[in-house]
Protein backbone atom coordinates (compact mmCIF):
# COMPACT_ATOMS: atom_id res chain seq x y z
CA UNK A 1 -6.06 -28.60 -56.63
CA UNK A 2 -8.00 -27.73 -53.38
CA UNK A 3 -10.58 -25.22 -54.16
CA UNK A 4 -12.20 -22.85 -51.22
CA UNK A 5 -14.80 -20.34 -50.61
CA UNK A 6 -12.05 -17.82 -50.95
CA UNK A 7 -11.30 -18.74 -54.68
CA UNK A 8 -15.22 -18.96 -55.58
CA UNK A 9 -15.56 -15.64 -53.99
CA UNK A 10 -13.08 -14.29 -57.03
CA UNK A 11 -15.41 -16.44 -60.13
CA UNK A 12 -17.57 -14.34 -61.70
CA UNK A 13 -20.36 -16.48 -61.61
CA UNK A 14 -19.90 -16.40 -57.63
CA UNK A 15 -19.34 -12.52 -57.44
CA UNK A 16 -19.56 -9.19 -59.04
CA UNK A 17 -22.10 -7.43 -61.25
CA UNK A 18 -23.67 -10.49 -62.97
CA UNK A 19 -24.08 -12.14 -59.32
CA UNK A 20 -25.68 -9.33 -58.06
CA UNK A 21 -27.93 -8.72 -60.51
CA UNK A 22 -29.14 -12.01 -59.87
CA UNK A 23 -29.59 -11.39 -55.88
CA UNK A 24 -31.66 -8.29 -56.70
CA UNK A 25 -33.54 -9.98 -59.27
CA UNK A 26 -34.30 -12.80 -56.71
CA UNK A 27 -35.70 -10.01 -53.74
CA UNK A 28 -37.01 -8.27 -56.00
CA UNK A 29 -39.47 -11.09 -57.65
CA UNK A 30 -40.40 -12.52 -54.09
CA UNK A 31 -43.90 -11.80 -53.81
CA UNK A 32 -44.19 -12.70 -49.86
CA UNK A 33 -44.82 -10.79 -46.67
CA UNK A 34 -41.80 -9.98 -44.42
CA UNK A 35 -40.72 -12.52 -41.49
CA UNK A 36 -42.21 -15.52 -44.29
CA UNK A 37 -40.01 -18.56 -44.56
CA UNK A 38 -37.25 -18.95 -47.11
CA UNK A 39 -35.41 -21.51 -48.18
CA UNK A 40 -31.77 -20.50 -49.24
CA UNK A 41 -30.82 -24.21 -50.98
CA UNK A 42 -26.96 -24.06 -51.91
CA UNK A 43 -26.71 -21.28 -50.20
CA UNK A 44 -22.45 -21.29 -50.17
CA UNK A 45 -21.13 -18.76 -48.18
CA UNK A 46 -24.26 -16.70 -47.48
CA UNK A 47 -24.81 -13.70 -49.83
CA UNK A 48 -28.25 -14.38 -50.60
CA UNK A 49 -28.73 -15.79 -47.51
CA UNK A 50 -27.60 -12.49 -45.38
CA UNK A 51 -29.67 -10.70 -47.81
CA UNK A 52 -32.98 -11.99 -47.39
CA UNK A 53 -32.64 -12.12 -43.58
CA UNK A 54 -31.75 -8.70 -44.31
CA UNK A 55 -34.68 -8.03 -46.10
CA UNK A 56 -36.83 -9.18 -43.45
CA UNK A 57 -37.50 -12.66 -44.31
CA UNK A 58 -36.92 -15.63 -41.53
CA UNK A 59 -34.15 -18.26 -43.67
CA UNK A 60 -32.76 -21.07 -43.34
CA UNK A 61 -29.42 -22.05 -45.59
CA UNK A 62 -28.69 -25.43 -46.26
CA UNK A 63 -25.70 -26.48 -48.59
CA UNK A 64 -23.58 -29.42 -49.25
CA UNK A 65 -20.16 -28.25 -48.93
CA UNK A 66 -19.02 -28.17 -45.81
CA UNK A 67 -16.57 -25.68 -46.79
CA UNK A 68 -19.66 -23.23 -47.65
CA UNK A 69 -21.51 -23.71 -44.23
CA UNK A 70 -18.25 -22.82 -42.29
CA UNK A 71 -17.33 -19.65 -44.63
CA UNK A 72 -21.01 -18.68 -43.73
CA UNK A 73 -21.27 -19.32 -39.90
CA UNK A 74 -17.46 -17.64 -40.07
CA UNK A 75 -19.59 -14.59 -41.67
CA UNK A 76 -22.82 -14.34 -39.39
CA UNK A 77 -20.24 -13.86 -36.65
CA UNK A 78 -19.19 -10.82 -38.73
CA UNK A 79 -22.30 -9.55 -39.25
């Protein structure tokens, strides 16, 4: 069985409240000035990632699957 970002997008430990409890949780504990550098390591498809650029921060995603890096260059085009 071929897994893809699509399916991992549907596991709870991917998505939904638990997930995004730990993205806020994340933000909210970074204790550095906006445009600082971040590291997003496994970032997967992004969410973090988008969110901390969001957020004002300047960072960089790295990740091993190559699967991950073009779901998330698929998604900065969207964004």
């Amino acid at each position: 069985m071929k897994l893809n970002y699509k399916d991992l997008e549907k596991d709870p430990v991917f998505s939904g409240p638990k997930h995004e409890f730990r993205q806020r949780l994340i933000l909210s504990m970074l204790n550095l000035s906006k445009g600082s550098k971040v590291l997003d390591t496994g970032c997967g498809v992004g969410n973090l990632f988008f969110k901390l650029v969001k957020n004002g921060y300047d960072a960089m995603g790295i990740d091993l699957s190559d699967i991950n890096i073009r779901a998330l260059k698929n998604n900065a085009k969207s964004k």
